[in-house]
Structures are given as C-alpha cells and as structure tokens.
Protein backbone atom coordinates (compact mmCIF):
# COMPACT_ATOMS: atom_id res chain seq x y z
CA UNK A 1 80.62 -59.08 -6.82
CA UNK A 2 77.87 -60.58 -9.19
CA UNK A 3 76.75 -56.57 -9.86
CA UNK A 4 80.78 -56.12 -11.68
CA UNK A 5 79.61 -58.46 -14.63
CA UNK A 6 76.48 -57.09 -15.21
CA UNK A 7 77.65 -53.74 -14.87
CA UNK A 8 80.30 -54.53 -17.50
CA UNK A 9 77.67 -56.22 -20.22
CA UNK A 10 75.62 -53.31 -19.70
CA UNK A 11 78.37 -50.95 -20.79
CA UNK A 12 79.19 -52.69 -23.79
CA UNK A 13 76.27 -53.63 -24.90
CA UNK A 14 75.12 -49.71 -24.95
CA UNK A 15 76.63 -49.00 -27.93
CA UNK A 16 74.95 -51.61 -29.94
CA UNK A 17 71.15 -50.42 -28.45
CA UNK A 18 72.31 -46.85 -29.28
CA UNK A 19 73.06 -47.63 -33.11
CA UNK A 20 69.58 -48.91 -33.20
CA UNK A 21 67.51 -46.82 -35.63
CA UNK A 22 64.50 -47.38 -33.80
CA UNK A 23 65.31 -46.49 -31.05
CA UNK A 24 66.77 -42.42 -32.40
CA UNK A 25 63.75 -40.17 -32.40
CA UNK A 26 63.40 -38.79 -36.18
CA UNK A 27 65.08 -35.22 -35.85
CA UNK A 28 62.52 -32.59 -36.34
CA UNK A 29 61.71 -30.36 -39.11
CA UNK A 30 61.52 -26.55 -39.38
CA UNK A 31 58.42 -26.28 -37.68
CA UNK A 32 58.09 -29.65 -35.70
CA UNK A 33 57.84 -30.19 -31.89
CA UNK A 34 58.69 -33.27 -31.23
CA UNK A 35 57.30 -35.10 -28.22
CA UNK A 36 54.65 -32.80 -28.14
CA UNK A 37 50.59 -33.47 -28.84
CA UNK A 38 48.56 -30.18 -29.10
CA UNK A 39 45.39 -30.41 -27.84
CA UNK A 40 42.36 -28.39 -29.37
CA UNK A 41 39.14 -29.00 -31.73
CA UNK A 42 40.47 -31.62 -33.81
CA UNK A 43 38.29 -31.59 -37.01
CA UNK A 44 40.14 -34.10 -38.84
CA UNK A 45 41.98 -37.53 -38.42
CA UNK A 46 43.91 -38.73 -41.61
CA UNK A 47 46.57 -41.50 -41.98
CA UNK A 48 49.95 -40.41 -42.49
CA UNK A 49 53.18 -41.57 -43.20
CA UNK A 50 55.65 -38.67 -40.84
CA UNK A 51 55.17 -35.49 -39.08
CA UNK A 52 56.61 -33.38 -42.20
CA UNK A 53 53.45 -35.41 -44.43
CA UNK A 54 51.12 -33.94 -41.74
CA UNK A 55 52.51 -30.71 -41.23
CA UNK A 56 51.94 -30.62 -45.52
CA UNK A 57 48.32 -31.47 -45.45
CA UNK A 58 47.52 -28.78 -42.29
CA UNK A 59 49.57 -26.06 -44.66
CA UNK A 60 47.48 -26.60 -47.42
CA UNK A 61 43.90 -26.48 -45.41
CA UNK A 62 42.86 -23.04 -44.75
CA UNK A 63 40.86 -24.10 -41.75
CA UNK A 64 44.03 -26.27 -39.98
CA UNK A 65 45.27 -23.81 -37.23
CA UNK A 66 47.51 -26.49 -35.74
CA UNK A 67 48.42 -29.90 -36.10
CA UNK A 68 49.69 -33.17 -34.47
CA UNK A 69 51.14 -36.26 -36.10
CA UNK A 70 51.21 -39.87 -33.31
CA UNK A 71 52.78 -42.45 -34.72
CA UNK A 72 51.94 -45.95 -35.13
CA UNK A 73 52.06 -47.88 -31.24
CA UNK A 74 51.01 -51.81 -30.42
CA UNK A 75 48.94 -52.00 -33.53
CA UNK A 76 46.99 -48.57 -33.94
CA UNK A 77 47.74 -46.99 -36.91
CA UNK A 78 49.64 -43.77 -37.33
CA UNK A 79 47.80 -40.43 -37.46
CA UNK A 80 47.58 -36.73 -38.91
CA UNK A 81 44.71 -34.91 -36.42
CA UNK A 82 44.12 -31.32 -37.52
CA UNK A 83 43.04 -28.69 -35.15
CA UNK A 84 40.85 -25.91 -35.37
CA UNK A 85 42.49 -24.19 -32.78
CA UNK A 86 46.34 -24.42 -31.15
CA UNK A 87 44.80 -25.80 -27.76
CA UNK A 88 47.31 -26.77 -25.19
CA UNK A 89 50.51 -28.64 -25.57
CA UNK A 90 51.61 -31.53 -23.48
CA UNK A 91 54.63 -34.00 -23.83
CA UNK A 92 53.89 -37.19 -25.32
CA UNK A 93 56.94 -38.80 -26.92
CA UNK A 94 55.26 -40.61 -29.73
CA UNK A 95 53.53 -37.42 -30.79
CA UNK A 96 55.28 -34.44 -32.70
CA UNK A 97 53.16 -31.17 -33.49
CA UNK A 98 52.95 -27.85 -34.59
CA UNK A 99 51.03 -24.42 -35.60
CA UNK A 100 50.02 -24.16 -39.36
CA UNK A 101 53.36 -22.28 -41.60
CA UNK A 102 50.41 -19.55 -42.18
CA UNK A 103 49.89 -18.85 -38.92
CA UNK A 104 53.42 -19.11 -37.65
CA UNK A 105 54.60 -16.55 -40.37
CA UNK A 106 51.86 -14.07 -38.68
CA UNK A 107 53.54 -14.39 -35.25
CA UNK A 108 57.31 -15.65 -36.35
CA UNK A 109 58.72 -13.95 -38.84
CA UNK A 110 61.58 -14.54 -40.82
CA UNK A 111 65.10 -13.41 -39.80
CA UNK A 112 66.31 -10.75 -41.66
CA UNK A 113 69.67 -11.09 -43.29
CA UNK A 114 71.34 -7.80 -42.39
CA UNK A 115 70.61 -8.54 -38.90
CA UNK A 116 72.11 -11.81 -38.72
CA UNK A 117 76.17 -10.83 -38.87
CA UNK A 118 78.25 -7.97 -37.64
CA UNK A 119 79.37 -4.93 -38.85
CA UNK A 120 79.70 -5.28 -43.18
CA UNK A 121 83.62 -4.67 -42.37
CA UNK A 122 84.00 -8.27 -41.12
C-alpha cells in the first residue's frame, strides 16, 4: 500500500517536469542530427552558442566536411568541432551534428516541385 501514494505523486507531478524547458531537447534544424556526435579529423574547436551557429560557421569554411555542436555539461563549455572528414556517427544526447550544406546538396538534392503532388487535375 505505501507504493499507491507514490505512484499517484509521480503521476501528477509529470506534467510539471514535462513543461520544463530544460528538460525538451531543442528541435532540430534542416540539416541537424540531434543526439548524434560525428567522429572524424576534427581540425577545429570554436565556442558556440547552438547547433544552427555551428552548422553556419562549417557552411562558410571550404575545408569543414562535417560538423558537431556538444553543448555546455557540469562546467565545460559548449563547442563547435569541425571535421575534415564525415567519420562515424554515434549517439550522444548532448551532441547534435551534421555534413556541411555543400556537401549535402552534392549527395541530397532538393525535391523537385512537380514531383511532390498528384496529377495537375487535383
């Protein structure tokens, strides 16, 4: 019988965590993977405010192949590491990543509008 009332605070005290806004992971960007690091020749390591501030600095470096933003945990700083190459990718939920927009235009390319919808009597 002593599980009932903790069982019961425990439901009603979910909502309140979930409304938290630390506690929602950032939705990703066009571009993003979140909880993901890349591994790979990191040639750079930058401070950075998000993972779209990152992304911004690998798309303007002609040498940034791929890219991983970690944000800030028990007092290290957060971090924009730029890759040389796309190198593996593992989960790692304070870590969100991605290829360079150059690149991923080479490989994923835009969807076509007439493709998208039916027939043009619809």
């Amino acid at each position: 019988m002593r599980l009932v009332p903790l069982i019961a605070f425990a439901l009603l005290a979910a909502p309140a965590f979930a409304d938290t806004p630390s506690m929602k992971p950032d939705k990703p960007a066009k571009g993003q993977e979140a909880g993901v690091y890349r591994f790979g020749s990191t040639y750079s390591v930058s401070p950075a405010e998000n993972a779209s501030a990152c992304q911004s600095i690998c798309a303007e470096d002609d040498k940034c192949v791929a890219w991983s933003y970690i944000a800030t945990y028990e007092g290290a700083d957060a971090r924009c590491e730029l890759k040389q190459g796309g190198g593996k990718a593992r989960p790692n939920p304070l870590a969100t990543s991605g290829v360079s927009p150059t690149l991923a235009a080479k490989f994923i390319p835009e969807p076509k509008p007439e493709l998208e919808g039916g027939p043009e009597g619809e």
